[in-house]
Protein backbone atom coordinates (compact mmCIF):
# COMPACT_ATOMS: atom_id res chain seq x y z
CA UNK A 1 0.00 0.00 0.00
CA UNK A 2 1.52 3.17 -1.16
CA UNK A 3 0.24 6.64 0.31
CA UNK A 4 -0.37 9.51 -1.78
CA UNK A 5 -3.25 12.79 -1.90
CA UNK A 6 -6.09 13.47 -3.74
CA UNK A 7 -5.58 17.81 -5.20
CA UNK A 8 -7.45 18.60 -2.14
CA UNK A 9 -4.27 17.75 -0.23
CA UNK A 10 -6.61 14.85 2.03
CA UNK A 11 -4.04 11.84 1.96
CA UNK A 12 -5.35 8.21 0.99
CA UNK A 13 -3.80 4.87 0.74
CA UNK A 14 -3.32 2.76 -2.77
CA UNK A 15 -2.70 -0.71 -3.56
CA UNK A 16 -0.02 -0.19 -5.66
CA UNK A 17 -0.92 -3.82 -7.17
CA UNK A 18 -4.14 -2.62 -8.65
CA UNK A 19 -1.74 0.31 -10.99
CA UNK A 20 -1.84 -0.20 -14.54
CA UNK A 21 -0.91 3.15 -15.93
CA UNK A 22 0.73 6.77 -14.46
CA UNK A 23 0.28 9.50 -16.58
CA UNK A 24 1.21 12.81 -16.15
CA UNK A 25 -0.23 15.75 -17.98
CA UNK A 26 0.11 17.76 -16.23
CA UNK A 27 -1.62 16.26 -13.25
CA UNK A 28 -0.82 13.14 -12.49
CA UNK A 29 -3.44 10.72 -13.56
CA UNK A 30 -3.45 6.82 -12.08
CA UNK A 31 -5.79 4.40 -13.82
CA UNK A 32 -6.89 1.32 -12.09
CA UNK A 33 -6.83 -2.14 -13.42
CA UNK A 34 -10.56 -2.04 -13.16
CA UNK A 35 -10.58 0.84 -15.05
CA UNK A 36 -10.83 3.84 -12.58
CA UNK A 37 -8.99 6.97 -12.79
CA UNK A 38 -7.29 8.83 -10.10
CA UNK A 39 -5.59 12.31 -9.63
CA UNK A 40 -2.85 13.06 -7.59
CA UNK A 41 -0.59 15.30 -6.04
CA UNK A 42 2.26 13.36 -6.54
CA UNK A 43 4.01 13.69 -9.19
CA UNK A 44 4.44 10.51 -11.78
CA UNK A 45 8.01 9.60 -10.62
CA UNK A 46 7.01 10.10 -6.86
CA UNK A 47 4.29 7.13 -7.47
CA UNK A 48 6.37 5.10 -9.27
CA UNK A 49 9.06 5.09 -6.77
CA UNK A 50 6.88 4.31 -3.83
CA UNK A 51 5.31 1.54 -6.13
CA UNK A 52 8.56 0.20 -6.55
CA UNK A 53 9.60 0.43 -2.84
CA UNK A 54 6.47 -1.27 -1.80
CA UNK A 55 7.54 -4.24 -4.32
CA UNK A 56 10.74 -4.26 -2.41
CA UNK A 57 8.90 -4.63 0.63
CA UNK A 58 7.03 -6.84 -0.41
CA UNK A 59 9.82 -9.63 -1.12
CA UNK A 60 11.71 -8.93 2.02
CA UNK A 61 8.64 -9.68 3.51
CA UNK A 62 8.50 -13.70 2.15
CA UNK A 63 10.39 -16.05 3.49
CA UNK A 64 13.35 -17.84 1.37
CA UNK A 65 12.46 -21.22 -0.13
């Protein structure tokens, strides 16, 4: 779960899983696997590097095999 802010500054939290695209033009648009469309504060980078550190988190999370 990644946290980010609608424009009204009020913070939410985001399974980054459920990402399919970032766009920014200029506001920074995230669409949903199920289709859904939200706007940010962030910028595009911003969510992409907390989606990537929540993969990272992620794995050190599971247990080696």
């Amino acid at each position: 779960m990644i946290t980010l802010h609608r424009l009204n500054d009020k913070p939410f939290v985001l399974n980054a899983e459920l990402i399919r695209t970032v766009e920014e033009n200029p506001d920074t648009i995230i669409t949903l696997v199920s289709g859904d469309h939200m706007v940010v504060r962030e910028s595009m980078r911003e969510v992409v590097e907390r989606s990537i550190e929540y993969g990272r988190h992620l794995r050190r999370l599971l247990a080696p095999s």
